[in-house]
C-alpha atoms as a PDB file:
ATOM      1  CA  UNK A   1       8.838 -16.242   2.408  1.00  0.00           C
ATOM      2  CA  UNK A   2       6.999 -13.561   1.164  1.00  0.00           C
ATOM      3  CA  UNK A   3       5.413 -12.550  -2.145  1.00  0.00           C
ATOM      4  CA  UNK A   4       5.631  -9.251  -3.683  1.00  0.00           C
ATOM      5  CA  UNK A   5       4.163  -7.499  -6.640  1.00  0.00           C
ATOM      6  CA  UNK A   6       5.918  -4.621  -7.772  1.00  0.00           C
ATOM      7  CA  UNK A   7       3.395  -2.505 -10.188  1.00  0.00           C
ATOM      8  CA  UNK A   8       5.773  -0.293 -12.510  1.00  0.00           C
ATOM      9  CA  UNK A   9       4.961   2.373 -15.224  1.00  0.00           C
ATOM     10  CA  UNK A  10       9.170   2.562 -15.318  1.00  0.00           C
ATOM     11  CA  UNK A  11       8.623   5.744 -13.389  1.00  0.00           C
ATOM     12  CA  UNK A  12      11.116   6.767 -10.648  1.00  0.00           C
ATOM     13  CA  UNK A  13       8.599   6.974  -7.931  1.00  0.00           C
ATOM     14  CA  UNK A  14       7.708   3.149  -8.979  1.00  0.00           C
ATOM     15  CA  UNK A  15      12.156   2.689  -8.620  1.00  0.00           C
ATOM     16  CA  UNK A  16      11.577   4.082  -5.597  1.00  0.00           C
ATOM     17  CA  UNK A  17       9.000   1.842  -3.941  1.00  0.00           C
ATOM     18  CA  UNK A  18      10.418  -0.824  -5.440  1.00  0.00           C
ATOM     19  CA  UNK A  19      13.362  -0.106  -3.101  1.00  0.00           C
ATOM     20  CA  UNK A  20      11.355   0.887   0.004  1.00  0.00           C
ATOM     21  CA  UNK A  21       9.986  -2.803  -0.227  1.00  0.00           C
ATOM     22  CA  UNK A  22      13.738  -4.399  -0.540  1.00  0.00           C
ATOM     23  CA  UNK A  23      14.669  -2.384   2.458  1.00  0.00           C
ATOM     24  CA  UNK A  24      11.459  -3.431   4.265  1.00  0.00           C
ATOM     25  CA  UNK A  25      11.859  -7.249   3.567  1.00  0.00           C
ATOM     26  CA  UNK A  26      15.144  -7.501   2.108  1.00  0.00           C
ATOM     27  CA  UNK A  27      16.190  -9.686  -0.659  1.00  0.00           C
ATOM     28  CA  UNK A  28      16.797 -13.241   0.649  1.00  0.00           C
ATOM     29  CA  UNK A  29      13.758 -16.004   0.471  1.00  0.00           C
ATOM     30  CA  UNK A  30      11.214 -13.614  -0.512  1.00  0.00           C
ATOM     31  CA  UNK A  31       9.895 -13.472  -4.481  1.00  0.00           C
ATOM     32  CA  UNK A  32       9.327 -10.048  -5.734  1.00  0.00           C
ATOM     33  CA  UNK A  33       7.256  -9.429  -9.138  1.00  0.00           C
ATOM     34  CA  UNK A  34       7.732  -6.367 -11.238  1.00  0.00           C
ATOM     35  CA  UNK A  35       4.250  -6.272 -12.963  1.00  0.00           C
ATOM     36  CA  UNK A  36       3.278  -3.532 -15.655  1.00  0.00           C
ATOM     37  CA  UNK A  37       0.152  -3.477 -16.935  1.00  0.00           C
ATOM     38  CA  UNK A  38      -0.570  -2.398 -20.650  1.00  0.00           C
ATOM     39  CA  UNK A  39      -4.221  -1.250 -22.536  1.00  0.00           C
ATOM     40  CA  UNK A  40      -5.009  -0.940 -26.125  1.00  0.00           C
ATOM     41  CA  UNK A  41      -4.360   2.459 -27.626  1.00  0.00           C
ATOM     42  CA  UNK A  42      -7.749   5.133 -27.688  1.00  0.00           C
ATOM     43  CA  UNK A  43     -10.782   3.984 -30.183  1.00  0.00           C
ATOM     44  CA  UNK A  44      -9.739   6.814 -32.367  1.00  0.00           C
ATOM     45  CA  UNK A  45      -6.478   5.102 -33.398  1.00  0.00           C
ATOM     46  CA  UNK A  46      -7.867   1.560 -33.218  1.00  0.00           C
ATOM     47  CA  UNK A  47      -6.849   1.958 -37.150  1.00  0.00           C
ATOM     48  CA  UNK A  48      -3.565   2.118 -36.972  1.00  0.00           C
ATOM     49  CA  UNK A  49      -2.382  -0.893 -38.597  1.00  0.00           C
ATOM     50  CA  UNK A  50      -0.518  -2.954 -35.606  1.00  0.00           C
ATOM     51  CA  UNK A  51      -0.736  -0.530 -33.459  1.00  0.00           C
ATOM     52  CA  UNK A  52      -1.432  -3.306 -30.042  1.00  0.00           C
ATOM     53  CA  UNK A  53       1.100  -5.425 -31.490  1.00  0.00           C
ATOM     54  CA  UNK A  54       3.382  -2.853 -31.297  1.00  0.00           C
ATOM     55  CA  UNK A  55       2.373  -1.473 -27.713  1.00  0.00           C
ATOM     56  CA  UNK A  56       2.983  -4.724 -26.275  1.00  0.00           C
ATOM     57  CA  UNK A  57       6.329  -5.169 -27.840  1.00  0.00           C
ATOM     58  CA  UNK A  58       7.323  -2.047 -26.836  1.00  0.00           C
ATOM     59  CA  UNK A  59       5.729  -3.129 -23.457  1.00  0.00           C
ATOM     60  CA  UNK A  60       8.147  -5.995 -23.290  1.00  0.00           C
ATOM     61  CA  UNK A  61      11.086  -4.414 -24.564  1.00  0.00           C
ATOM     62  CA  UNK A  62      10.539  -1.964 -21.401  1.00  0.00           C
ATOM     63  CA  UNK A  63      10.139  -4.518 -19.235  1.00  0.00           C
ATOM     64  CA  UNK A  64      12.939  -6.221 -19.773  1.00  0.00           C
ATOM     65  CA  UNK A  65      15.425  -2.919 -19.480  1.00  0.00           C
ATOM     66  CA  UNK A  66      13.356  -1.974 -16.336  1.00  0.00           C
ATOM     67  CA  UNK A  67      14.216  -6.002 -14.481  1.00  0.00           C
ATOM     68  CA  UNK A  68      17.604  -5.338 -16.064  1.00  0.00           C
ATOM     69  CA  UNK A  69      17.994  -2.760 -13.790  1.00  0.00           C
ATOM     70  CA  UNK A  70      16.152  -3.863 -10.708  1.00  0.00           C
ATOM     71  CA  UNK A  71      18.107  -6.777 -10.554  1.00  0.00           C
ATOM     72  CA  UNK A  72      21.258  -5.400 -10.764  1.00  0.00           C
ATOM     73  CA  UNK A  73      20.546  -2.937  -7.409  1.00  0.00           C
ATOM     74  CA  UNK A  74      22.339  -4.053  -4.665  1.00  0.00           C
ATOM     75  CA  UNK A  75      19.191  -3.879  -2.683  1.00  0.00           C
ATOM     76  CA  UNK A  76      18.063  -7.306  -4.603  1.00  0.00           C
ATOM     77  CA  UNK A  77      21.203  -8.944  -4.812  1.00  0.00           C
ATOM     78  CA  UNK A  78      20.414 -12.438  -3.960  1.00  0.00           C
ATOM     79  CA  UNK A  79      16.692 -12.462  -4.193  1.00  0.00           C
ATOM     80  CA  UNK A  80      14.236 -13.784  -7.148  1.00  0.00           C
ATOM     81  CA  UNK A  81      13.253 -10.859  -9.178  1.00  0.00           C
ATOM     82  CA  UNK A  82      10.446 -11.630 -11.493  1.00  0.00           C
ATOM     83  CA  UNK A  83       8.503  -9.517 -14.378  1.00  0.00           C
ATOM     84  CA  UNK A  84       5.234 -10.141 -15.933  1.00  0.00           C
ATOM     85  CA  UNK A  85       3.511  -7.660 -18.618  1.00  0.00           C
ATOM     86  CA  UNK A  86       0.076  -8.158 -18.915  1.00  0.00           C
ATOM     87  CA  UNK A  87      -2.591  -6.587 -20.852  1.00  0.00           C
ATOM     88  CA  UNK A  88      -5.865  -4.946 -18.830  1.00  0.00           C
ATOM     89  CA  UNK A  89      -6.358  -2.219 -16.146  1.00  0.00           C
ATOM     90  CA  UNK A  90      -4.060  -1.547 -13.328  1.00  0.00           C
ATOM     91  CA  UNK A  91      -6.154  -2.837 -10.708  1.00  0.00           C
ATOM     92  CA  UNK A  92      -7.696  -5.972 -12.663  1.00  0.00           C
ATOM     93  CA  UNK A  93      -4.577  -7.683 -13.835  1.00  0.00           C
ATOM     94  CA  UNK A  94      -3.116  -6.823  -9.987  1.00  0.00           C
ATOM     95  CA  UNK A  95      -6.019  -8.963  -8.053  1.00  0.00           C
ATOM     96  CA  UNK A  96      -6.014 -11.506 -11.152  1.00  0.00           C
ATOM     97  CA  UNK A  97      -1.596 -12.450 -10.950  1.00  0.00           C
ATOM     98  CA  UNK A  98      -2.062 -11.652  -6.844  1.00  0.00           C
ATOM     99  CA  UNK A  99      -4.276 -14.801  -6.851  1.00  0.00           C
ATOM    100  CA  UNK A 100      -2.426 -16.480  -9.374  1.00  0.00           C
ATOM    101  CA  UNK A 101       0.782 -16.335  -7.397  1.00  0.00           C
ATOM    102  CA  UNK A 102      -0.687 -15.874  -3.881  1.00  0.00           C
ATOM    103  CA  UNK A 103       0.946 -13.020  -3.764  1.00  0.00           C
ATOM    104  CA  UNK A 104       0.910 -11.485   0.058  1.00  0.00           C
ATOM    105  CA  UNK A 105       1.241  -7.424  -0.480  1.00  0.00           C
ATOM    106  CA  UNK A 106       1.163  -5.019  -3.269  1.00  0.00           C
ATOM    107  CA  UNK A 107       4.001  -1.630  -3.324  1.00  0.00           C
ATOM    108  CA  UNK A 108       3.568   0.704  -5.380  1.00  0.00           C
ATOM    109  CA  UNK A 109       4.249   4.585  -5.774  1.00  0.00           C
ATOM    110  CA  UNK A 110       1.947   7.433  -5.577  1.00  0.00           C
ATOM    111  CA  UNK A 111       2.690   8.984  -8.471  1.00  0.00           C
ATOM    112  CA  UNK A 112       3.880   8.264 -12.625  1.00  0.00           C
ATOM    113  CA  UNK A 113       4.687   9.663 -15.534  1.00  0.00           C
ATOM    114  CA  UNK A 114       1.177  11.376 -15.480  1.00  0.00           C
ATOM    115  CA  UNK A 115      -0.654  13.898 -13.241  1.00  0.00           C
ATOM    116  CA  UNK A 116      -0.373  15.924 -10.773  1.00  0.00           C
ATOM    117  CA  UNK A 117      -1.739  14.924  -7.841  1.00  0.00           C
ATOM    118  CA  UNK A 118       0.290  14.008  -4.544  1.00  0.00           C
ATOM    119  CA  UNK A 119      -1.501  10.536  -5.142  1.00  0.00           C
ATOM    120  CA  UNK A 120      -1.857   9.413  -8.476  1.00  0.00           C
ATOM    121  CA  UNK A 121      -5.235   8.001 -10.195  1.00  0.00           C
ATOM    122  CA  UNK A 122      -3.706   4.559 -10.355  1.00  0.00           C
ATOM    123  CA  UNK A 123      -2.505   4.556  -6.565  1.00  0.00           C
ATOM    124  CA  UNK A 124      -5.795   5.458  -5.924  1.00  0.00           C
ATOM    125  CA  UNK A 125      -7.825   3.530  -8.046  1.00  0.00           C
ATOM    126  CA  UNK A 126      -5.567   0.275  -6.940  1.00  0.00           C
ATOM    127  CA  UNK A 127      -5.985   0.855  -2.969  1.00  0.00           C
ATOM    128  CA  UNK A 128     -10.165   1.301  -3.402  1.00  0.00           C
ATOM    129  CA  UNK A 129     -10.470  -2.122  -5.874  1.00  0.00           C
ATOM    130  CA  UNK A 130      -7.395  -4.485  -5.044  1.00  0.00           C
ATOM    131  CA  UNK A 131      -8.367  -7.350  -2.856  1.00  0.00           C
ATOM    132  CA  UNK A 132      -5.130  -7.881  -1.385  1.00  0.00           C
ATOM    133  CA  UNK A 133      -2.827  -5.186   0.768  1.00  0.00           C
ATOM    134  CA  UNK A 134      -1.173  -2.156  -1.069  1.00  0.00           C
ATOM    135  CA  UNK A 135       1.705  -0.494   0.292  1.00  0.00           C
ATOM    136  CA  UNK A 136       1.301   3.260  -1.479  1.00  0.00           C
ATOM    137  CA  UNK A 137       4.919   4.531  -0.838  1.00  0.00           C
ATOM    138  CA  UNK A 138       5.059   8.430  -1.200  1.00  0.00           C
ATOM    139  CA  UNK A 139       7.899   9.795  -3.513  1.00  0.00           C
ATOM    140  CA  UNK A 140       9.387  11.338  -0.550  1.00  0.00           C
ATOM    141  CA  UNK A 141       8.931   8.658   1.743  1.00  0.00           C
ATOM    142  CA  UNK A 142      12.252   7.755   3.529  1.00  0.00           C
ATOM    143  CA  UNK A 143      13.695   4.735   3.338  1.00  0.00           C
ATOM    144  CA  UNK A 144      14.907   3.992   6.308  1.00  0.00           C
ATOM    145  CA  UNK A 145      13.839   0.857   9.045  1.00  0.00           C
ATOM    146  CA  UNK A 146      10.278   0.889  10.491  1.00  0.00           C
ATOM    147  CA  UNK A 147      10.138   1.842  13.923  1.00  0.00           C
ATOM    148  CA  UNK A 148       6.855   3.106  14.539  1.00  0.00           C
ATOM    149  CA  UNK A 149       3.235   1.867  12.585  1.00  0.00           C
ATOM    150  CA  UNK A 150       0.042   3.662  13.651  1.00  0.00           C
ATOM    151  CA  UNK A 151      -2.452   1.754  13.066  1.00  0.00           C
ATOM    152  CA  UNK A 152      -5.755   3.498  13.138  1.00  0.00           C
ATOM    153  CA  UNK A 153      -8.753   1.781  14.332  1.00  0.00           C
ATOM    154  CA  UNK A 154     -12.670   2.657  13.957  1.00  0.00           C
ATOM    155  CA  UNK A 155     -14.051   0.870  17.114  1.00  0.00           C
ATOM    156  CA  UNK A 156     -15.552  -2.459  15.155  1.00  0.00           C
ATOM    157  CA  UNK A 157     -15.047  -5.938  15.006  1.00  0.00           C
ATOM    158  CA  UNK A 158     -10.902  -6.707  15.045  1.00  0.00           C
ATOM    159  CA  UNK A 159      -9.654  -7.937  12.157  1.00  0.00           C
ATOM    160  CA  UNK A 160      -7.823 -11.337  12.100  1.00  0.00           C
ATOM    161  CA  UNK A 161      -6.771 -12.413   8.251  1.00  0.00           C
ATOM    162  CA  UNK A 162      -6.609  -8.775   7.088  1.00  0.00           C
ATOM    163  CA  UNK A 163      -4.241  -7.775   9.870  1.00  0.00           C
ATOM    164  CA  UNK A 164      -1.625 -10.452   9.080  1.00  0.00           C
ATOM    165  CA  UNK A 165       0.922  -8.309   6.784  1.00  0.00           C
ATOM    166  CA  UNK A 166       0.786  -6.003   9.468  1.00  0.00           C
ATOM    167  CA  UNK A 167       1.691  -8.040  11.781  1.00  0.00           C
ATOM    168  CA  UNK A 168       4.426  -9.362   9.426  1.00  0.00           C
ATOM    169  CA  UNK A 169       6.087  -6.148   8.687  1.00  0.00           C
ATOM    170  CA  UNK A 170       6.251  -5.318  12.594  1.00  0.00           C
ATOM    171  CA  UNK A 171       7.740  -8.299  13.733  1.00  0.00           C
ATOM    172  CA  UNK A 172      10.635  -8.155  10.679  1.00  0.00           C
ATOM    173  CA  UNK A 173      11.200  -4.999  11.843  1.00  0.00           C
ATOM    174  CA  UNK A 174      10.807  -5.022  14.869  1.00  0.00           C
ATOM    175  CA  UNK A 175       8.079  -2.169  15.127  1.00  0.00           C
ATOM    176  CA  UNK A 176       6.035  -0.567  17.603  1.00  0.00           C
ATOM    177  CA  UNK A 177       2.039  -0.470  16.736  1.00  0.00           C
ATOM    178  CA  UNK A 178       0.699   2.573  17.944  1.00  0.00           C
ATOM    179  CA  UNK A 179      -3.442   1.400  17.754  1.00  0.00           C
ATOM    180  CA  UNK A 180      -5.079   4.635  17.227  1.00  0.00           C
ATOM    181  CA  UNK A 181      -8.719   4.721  18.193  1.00  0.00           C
ATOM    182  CA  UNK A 182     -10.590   7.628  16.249  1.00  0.00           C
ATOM    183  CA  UNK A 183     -13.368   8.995  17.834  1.00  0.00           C
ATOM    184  CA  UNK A 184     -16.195  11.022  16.510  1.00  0.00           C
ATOM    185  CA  UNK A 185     -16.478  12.887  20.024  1.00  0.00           C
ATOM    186  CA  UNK A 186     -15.262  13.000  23.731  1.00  0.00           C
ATOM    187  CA  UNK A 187     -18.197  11.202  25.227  1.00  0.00           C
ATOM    188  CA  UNK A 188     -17.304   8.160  22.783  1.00  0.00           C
ATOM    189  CA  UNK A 189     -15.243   5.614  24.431  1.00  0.00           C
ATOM    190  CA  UNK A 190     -13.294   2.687  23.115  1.00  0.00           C
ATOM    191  CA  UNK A 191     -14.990  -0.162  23.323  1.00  0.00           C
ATOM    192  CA  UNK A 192     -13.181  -2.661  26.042  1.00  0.00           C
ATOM    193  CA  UNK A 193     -14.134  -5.979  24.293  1.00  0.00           C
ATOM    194  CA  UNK A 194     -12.969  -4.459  20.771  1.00  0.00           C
ATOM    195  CA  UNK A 195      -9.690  -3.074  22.739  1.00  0.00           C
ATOM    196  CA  UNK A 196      -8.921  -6.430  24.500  1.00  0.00           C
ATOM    197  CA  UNK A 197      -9.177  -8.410  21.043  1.00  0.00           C
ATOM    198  CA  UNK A 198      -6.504  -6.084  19.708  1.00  0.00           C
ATOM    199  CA  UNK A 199      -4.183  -6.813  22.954  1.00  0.00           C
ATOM    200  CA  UNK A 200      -4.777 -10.712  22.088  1.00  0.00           C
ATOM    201  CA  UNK A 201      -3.976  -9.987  18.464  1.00  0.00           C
ATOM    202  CA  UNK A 202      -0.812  -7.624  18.905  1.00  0.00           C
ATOM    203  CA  UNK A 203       0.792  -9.557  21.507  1.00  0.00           C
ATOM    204  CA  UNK A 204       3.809 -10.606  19.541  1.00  0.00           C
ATOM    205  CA  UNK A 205       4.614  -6.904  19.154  1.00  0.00           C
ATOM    206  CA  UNK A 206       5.183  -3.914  20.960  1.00  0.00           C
ATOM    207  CA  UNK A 207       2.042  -1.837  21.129  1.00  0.00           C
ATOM    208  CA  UNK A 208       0.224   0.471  22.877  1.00  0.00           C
ATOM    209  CA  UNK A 209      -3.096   2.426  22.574  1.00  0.00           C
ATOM    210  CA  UNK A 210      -3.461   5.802  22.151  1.00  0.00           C
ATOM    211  CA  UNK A 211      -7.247   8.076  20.556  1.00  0.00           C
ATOM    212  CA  UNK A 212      -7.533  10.813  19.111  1.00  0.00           C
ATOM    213  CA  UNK A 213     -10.854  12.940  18.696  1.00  0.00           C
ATOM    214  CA  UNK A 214     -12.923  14.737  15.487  1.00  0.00           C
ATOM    215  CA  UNK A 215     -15.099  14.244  12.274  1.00  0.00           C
ATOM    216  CA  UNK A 216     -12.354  14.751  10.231  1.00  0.00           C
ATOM    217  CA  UNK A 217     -10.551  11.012  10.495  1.00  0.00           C
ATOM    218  CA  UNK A 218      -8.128  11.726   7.836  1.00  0.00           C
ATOM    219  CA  UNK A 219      -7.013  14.684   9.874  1.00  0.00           C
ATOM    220  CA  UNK A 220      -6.849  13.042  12.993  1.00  0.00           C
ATOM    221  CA  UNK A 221      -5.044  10.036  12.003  1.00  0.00           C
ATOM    222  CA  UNK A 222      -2.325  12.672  10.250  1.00  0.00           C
ATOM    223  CA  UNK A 223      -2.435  14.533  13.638  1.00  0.00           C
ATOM    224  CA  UNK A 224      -1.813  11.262  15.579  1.00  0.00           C
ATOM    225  CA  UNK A 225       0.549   9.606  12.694  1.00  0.00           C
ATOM    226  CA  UNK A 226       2.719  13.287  13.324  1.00  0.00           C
ATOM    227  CA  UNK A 227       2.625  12.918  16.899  1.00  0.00           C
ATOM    228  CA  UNK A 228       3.688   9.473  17.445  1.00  0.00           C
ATOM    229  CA  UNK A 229       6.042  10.052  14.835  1.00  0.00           C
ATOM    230  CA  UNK A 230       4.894   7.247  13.053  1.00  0.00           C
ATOM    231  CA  UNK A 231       7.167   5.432  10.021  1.00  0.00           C
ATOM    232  CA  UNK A 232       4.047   4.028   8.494  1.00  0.00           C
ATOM    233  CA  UNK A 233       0.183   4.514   8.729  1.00  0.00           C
ATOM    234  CA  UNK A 234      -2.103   0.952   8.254  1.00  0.00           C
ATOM    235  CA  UNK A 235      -5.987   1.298   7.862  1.00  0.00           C
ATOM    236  CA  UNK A 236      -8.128  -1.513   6.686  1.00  0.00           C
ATOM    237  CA  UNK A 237     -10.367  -0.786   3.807  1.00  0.00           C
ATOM    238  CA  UNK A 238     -13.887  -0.652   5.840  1.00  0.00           C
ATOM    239  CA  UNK A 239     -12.401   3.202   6.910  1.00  0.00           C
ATOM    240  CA  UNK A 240     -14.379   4.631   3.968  1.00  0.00           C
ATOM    241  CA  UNK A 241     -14.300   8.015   5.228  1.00  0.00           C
ATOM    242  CA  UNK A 242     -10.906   8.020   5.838  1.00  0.00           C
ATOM    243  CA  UNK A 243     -10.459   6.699   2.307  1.00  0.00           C
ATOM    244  CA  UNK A 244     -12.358   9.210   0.883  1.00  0.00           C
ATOM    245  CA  UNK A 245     -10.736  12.158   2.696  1.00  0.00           C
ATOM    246  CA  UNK A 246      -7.218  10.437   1.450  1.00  0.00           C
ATOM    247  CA  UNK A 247      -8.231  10.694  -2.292  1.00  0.00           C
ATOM    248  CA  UNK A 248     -10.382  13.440  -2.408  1.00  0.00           C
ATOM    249  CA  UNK A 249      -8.474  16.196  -0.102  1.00  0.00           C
ATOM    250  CA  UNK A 250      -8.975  19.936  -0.529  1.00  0.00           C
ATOM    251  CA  UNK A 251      -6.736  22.059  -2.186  1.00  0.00           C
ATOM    252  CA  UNK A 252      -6.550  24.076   1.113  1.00  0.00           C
ATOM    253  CA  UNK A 253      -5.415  21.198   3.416  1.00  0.00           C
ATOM    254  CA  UNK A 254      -2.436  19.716   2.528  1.00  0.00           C
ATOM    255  CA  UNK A 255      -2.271  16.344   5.324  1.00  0.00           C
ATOM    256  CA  UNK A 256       1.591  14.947   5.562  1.00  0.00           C
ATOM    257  CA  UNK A 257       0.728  11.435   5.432  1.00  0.00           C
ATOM    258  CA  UNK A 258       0.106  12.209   1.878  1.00  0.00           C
ATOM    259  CA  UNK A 259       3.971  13.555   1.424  1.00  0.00           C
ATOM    260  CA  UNK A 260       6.133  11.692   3.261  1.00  0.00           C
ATOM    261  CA  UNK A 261       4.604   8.475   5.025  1.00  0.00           C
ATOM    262  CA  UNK A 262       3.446   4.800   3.351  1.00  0.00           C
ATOM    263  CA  UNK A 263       0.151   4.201   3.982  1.00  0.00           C
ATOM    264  CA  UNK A 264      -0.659   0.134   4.522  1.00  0.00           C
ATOM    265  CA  UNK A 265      -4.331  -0.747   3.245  1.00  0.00           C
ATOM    266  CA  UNK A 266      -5.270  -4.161   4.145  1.00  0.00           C
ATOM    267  CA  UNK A 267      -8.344  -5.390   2.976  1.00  0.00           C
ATOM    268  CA  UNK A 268     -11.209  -7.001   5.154  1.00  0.00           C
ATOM    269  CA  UNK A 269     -10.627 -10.653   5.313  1.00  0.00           C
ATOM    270  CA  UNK A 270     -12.873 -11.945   8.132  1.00  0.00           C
ATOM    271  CA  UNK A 271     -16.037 -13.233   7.130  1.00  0.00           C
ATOM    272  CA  UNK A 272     -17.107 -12.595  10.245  1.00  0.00           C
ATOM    273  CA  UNK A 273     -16.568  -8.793  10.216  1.00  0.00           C
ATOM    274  CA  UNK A 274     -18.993  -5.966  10.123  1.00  0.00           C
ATOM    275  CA  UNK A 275     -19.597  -4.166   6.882  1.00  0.00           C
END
């Protein structure tokens, strides 16, 4: 059984990922939580008489529409729908109720009411801070079954704990891992210890190993994630540059892994792991 925190502003694209993680894990034995988090109003109307009282009642009233709704999709019929509202930042109150209810993944959408950007400031800010994995689910991700995860590597030490919602969501559906080693130039090589860890730890599951070549890892892995015709993308956290390339992008490059696929960011687990 699985745990799953659902992060809502009561946003479509939050509707949506909501329903990209019923059709990932379905509704039977798994607990999903719909979570929204709340903050006092600006210091400018900190006068308004009742004003946070009135925020988190309108907070609740939300909520409670918003499970109304969840609950009835046919996509959760049979499952345990929860809802929490809970007053702090976004990703905060996430890591504080994912350790309270040892939760196992985070889904959320990429964008709200607010902004913008292909990825929104709370995706964002939730992917670089929570301590647990995030599923970002783009607004026009498909929802469809998994077939394909690329799962991009950087050459260090393999990941054991981190890697275990990966490994979950590939065996439930059934999923090829595509392990994508990114390499800064072509006289870098894998490295064979590193790649024979990886065949121990994907054994269960289809996989095979494929690399791909440049500076640019956020472009590569999109080049790679397009030609393997990947359903999913899965980093682990350590893959700063990539991270920063994913929220920082140029107006110029527009990468598709930012339109259309959910990117999996697991966070490093093993002690033992380089930095």
């Amino acid at each position: 059984m699985a745990h799953i925190i659902l992060p809502t502003d009561f946003s479509p694209p939050s509707l949506h990922a909501a329903l990209y993680a019923a059709g990932l894990f379905g509704p039977e034995d798994h607990v999903y939580t719909l979570l929204h988090a709340y903050m006092d109003p600006e210091p400018f109307v900190d006068t308004w008489p009742g004003m946070a009282d009135e925020m988190y009642k309108a907070s609740m009233q939300a909520m409670g529409e918003w499970a109304a709704k969840v609950r009835a999709l046919p996509e959760f019929e049979g499952g345990v729908v929860r809802s929490e509202v809970v007053y702090g930042g976004l990703s905060g109150t996430i890591n504080d109720l994912a350790q309270e209810k040892r939760a196992d993944l985070v889904v959320m959408g990429t964008l709200g009411h607010t902004g913008s950007a292909l990825l929104g400031s709370n995706a964002g800010d939730v992917v670089k801070h929570c301590k647990y994995p995030v599923l970002v689910v783009p607004a026009k991700a498909a929802i469809k079954p998994v077939g394909r995860i690329l799962y991009a590597d950087d050459g260090k030490q393999v990941e054991v704990a981190g890697t275990r919602v990966l490994l979950q969501i590939a065996l439930r559906s059934k999923a090829e891992v595509v392990l994508a080693h990114v390499l800064k130039n072509r006289n870098e090589l894998p490295d064979p210890a590193i790649a024979e860890m990886h065949e121990e730890l994907l054994q269960a599951v289809p996989h095979r190993f494929v690399t791909g070549e440049g500076e640019d890892v956020a472009g590569v892995i999109d080049f790679l994630a397009d030609q393997e015709q990947a359903d999913m993308i899965a980093v682990l956290h350590r893959h700063a540059g990539f991270m920063e390339g994913l929220f920082h992008r140029s107006t110029a490059k527009r990468l598709a892994l930012y339109t259309d696929i959910p990117l999996l960011v697991m966070p490093q687990m093993d002690h033992r792991a380089a930095v």
